[in-house]
Structures are given as C-alpha cells and as structure tokens.
N, C-alpha and C. Protein backbone atom coordinates (compact mmCIF):
# COMPACT_ATOMS: atom_id res chain seq x y z
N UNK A 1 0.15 1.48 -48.55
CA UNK A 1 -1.03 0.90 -49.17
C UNK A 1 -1.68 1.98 -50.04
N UNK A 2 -1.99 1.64 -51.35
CA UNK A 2 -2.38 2.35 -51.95
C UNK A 2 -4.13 2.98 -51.36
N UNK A 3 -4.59 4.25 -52.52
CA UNK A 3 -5.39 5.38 -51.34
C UNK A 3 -7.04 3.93 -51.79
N UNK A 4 -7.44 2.85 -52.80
CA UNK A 4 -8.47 2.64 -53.05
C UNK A 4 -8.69 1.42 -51.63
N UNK A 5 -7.76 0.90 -52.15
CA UNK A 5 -7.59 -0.62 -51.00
C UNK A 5 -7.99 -0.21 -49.89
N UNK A 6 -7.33 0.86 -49.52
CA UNK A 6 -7.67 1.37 -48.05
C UNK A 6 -8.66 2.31 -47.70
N UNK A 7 -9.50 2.96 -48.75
CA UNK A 7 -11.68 3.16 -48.61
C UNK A 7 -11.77 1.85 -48.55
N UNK A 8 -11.56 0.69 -49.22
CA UNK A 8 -12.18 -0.32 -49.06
C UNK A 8 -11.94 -0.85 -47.88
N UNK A 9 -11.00 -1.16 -47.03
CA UNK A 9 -10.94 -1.43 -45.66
C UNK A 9 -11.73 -0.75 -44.96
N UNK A 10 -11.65 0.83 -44.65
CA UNK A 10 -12.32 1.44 -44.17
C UNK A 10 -13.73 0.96 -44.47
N UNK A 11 -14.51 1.37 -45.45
CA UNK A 11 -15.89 0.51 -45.39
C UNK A 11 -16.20 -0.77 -44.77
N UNK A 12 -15.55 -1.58 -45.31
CA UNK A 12 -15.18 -2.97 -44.74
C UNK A 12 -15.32 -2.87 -43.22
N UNK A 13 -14.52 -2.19 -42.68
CA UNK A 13 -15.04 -1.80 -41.04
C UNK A 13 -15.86 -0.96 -40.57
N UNK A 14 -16.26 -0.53 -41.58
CA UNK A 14 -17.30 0.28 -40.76
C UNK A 14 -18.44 -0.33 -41.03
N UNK A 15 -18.99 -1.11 -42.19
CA UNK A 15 -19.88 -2.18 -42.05
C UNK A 15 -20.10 -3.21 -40.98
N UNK A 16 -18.88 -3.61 -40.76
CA UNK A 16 -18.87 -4.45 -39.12
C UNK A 16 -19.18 -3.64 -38.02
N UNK A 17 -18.90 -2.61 -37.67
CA UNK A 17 -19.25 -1.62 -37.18
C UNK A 17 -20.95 -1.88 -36.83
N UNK A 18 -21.32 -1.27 -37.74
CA UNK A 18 -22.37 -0.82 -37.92
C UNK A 18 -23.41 -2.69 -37.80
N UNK A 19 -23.09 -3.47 -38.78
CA UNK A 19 -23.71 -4.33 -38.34
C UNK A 19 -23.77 -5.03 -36.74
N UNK A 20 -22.82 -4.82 -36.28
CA UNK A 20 -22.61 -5.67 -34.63
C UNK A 20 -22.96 -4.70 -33.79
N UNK A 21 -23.08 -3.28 -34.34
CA UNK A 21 -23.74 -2.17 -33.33
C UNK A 21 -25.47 -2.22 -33.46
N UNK A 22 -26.11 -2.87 -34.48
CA UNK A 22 -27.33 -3.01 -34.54
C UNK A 22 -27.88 -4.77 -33.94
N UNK A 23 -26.60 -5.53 -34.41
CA UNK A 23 -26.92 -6.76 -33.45
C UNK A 23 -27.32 -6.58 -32.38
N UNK A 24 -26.12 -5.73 -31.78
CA UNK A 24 -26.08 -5.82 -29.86
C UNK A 24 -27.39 -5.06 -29.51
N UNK A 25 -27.52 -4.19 -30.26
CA UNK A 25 -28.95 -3.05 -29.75
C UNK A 25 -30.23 -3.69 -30.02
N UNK A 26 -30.39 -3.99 -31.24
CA UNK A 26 -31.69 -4.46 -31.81
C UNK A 26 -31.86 -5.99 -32.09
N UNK A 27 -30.99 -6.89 -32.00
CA UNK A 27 -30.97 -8.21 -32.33
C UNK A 27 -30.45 -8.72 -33.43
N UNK A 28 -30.47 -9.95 -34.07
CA UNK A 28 -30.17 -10.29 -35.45
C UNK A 28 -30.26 -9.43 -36.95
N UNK A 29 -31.84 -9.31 -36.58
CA UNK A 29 -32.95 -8.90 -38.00
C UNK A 29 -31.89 -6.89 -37.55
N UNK A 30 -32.02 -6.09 -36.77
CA UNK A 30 -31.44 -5.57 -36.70
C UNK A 30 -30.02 -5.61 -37.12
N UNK A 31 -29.15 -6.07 -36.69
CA UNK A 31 -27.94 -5.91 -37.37
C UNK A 31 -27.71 -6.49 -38.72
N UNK A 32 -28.38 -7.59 -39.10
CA UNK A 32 -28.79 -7.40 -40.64
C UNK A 32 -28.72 -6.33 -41.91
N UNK A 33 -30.06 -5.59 -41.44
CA UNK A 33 -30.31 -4.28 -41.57
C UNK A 33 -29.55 -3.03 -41.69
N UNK A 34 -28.87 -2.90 -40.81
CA UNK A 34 -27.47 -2.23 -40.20
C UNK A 34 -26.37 -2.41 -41.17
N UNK A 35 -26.03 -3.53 -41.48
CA UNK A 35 -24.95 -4.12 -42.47
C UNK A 35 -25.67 -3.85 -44.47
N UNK A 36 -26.90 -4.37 -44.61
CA UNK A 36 -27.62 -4.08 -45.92
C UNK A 36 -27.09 -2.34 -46.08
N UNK A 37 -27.78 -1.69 -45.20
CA UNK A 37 -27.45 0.24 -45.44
C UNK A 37 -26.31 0.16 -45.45
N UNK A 38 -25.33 -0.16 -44.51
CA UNK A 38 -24.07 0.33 -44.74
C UNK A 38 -23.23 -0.13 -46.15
N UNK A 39 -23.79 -1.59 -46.53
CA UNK A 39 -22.95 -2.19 -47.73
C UNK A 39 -23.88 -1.06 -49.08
N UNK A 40 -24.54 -0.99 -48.60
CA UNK A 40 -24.99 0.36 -50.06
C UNK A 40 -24.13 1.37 -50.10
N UNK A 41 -24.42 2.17 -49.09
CA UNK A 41 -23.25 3.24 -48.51
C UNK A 41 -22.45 2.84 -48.95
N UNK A 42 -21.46 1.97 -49.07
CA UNK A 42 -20.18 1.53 -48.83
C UNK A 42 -19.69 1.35 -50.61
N UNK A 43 -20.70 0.57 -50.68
CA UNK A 43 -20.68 0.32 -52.58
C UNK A 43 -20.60 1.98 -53.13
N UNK A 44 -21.43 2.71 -53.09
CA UNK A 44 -21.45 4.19 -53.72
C UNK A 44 -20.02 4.97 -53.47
N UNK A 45 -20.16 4.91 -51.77
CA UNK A 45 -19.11 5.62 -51.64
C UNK A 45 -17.56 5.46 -53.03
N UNK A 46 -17.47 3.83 -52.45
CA UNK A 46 -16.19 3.46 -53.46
C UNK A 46 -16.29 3.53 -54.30
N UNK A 47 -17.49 3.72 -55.24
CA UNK A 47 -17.86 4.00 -57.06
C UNK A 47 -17.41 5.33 -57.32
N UNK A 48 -18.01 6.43 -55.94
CA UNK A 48 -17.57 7.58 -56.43
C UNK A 48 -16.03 8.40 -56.16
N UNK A 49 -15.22 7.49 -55.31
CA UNK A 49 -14.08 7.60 -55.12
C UNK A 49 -13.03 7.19 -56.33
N UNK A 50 -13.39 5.81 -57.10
CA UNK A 50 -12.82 5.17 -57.52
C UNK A 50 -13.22 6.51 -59.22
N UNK A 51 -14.14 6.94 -59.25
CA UNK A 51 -14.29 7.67 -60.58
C UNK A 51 -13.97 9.15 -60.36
N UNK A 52 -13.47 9.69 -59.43
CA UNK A 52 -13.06 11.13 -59.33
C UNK A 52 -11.12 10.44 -58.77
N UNK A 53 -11.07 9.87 -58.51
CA UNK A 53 -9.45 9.97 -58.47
C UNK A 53 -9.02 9.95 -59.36
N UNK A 54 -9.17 9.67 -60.34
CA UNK A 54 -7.67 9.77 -61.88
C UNK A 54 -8.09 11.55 -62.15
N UNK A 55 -9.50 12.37 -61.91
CA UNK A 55 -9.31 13.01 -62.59
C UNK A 55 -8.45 14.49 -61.52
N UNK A 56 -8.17 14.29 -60.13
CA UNK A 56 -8.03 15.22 -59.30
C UNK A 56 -7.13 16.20 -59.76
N UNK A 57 -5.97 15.80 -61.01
CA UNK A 57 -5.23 16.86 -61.43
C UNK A 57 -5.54 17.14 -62.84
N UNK A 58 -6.67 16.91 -62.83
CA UNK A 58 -7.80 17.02 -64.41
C UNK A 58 -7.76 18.67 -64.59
N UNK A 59 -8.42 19.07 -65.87
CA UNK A 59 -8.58 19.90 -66.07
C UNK A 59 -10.30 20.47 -65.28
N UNK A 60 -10.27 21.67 -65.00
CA UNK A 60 -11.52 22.15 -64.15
C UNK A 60 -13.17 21.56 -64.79
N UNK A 61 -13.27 21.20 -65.98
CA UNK A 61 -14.65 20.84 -66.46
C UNK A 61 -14.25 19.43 -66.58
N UNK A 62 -13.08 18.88 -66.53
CA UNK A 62 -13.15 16.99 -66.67
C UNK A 62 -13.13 16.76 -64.71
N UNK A 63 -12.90 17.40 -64.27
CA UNK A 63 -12.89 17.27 -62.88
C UNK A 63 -14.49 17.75 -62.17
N UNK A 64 -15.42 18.29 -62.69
CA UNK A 64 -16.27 18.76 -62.01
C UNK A 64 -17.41 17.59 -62.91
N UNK A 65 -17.33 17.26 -64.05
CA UNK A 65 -17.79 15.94 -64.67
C UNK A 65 -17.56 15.12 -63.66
N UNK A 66 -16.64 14.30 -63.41
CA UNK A 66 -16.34 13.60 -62.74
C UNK A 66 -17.02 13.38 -61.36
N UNK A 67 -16.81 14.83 -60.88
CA UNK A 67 -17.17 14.97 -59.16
C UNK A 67 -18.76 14.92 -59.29
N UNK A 68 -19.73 15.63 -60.05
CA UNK A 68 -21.08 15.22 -60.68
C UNK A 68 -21.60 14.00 -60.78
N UNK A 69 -20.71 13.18 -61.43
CA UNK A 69 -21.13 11.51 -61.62
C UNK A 69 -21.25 10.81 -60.04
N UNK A 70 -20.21 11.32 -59.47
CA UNK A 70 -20.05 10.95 -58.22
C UNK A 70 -20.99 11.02 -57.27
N UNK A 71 -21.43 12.16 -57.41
CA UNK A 71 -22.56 12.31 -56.68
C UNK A 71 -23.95 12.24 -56.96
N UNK A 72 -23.83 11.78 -58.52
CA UNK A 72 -24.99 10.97 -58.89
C UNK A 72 -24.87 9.66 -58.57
N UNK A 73 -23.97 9.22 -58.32
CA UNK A 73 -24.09 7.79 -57.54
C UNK A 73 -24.49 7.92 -55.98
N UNK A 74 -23.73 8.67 -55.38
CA UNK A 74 -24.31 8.53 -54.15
C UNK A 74 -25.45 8.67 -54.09
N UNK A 75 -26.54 9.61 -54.89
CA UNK A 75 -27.87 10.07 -55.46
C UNK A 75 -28.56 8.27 -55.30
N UNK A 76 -27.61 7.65 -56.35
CA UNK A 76 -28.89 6.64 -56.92
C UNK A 76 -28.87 5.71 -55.67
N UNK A 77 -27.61 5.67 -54.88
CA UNK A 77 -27.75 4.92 -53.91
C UNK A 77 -28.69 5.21 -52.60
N UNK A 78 -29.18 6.58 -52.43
CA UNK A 78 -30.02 6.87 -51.33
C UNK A 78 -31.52 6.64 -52.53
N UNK A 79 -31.41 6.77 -53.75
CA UNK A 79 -33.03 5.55 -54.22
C UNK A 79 -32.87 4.31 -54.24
N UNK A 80 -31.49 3.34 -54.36
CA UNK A 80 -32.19 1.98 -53.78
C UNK A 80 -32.11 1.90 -52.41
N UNK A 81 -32.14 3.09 -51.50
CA UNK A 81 -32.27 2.72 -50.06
C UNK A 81 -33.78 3.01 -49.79
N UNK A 82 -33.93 4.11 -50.30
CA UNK A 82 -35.51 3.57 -50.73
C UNK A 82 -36.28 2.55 -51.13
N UNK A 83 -35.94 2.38 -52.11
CA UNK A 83 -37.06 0.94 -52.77
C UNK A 83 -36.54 -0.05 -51.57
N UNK A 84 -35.30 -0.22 -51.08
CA UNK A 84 -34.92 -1.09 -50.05
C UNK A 84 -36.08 -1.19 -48.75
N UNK A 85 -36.18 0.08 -48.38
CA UNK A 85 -36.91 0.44 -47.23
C UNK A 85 -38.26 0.18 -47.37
N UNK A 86 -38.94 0.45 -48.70
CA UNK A 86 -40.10 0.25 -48.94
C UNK A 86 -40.65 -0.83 -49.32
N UNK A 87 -39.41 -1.55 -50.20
CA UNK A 87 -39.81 -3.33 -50.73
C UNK A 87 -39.48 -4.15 -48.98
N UNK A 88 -38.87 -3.80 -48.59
CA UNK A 88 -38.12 -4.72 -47.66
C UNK A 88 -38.64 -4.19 -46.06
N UNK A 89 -39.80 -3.59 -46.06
CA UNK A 89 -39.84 -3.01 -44.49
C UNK A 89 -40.65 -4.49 -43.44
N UNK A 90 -41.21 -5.21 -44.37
CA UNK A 90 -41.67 -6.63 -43.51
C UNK A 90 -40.50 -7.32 -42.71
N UNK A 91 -39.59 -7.20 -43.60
CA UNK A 91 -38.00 -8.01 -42.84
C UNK A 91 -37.02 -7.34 -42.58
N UNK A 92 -37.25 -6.22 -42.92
CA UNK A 92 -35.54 -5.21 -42.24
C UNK A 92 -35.80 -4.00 -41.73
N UNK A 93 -35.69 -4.12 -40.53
CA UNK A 93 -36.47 -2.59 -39.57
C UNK A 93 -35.81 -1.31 -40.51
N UNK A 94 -36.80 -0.63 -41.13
CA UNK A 94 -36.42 0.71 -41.84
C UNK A 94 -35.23 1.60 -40.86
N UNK A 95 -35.73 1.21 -39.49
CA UNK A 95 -34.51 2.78 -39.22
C UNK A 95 -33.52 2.17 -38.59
N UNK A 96 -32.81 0.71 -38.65
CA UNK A 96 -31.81 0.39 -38.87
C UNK A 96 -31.13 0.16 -40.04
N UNK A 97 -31.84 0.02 -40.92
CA UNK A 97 -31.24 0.22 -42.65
C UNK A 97 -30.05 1.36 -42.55
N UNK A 98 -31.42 2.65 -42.48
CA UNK A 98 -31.42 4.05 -42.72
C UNK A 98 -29.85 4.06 -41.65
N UNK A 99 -29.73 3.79 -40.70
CA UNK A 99 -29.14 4.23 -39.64
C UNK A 99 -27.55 3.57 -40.34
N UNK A 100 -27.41 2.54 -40.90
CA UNK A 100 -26.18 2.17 -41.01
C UNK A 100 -25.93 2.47 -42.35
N UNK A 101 -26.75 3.06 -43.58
CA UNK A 101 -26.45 3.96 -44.67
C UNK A 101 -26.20 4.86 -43.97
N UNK A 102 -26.49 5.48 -43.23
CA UNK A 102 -26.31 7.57 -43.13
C UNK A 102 -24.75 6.90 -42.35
N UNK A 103 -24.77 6.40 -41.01
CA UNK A 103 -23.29 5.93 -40.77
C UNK A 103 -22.33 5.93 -41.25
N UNK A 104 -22.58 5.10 -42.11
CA UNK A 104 -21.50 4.65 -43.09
C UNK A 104 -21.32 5.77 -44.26
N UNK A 105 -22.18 6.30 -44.65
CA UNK A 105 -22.07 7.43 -45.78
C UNK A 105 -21.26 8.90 -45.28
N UNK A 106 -21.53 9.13 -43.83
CA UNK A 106 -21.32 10.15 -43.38
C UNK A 106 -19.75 9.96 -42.97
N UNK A 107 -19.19 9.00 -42.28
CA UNK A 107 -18.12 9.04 -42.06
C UNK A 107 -16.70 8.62 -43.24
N UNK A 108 -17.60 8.27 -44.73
CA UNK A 108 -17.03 7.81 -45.44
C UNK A 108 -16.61 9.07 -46.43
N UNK A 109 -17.71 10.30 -46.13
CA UNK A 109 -18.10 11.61 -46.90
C UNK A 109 -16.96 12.44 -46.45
N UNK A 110 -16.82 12.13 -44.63
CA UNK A 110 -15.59 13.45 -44.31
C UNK A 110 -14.26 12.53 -44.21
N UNK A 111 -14.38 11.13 -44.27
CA UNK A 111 -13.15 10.93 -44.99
C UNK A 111 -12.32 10.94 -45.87
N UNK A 112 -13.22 11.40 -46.95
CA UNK A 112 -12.80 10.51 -48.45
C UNK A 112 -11.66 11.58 -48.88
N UNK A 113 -11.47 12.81 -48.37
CA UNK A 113 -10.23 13.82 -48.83
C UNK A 113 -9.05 12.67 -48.61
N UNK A 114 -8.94 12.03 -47.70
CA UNK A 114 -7.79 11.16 -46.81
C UNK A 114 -7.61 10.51 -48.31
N UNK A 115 -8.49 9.60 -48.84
CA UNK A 115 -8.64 8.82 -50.06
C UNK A 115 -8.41 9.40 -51.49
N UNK A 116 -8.31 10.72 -51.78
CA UNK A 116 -8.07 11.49 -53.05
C UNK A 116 -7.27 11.71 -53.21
N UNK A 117 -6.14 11.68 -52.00
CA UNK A 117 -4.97 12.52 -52.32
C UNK A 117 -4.14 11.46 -53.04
C-alpha cells in the first residue's frame, strides 16, 4: 500500500480512537469533541505529509520550503483549534477537543518518518 493511503488509515483510526475514548469517558458531547480535534489534527497532518513527500530527494532549499509550509499548516491548524475552542466552548467541552487534536497530532508527528519514506 502506498506511504499516503496508509497516514490516511492511520488517522482514520486514530480518530475512532480518540472519538470512542471520549464517548466512553465523557459521554456523547464528549466524544464528539474528541473526534472534531482529532479530524483537524488529522486534516493538517495529511496536508503536510502529502506536500513534503515529492520533495524528500529535493534539493536542500526546495526541501526545507516544503518542510516550512508544512509546518505552517500544522501552525494554522492549532488556530482553527482555537477559534474552535473559543466559538464552540457552549457545545464541545474545550479539553476534549484539545485532547483528541494533541492525540492525534502527536502520534501522527512521531509517525510520519514511517510515511516519507
């Protein structure tokens, strides 16, 4: 299986993950919540995977472009987890949001070498 399909699975489960681990703990509105952070997470992650793989046998300044953008996405995605948290704290418990973005971001962060090669 090629390396994109399979970040996308991986997210894909770790969103379930993460949403049915905030169900069981916190209830519905919780695992909700849980699933919203992680599908952000999950979206960035694969934006910035999907735009640094063609360049990995790039030259050193088209490759560090690249890896930059990347992490300006993950960037913009921890500000709509903000405005998320802040527009949305009446209906989606903030530190289950938070909890299934950092989840999902973190295990997607020391995976993603698996995904570059």
């Amino acid at each position: 299986m090629n390396a994109v399909p399979r970040l996308v699975l991986a997210a894909a489960v770790l969103e379930l993950f993460c949403g049915v681990f905030g169900y069981v703990l916190g209830g519905p509105t919780a695992g909700l919540a849980a699933l919203v952070g992680a599908s952000v997470a999950s979206g960035a992650q694969i934006a910035a995977v999907v735009l640094l793989r063609p360049a990995m046998q790039a030259t050193t300044p088209q490759f560090q472009q690249r890896w930059v953008l990347g992490m300006a996405i993950r960037f913009g995605s921890f500000l709509v987890l903000a405005v998320l948290l802040v527009t949305l704290q009446q209906v989606l418990p903030p530190l289950w949001t938070a909890a299934g973005y950092l989840g999902t971001m973190l295990v997607l962060l020391f995976a993603e070498t698996r995904f570059l090669a």
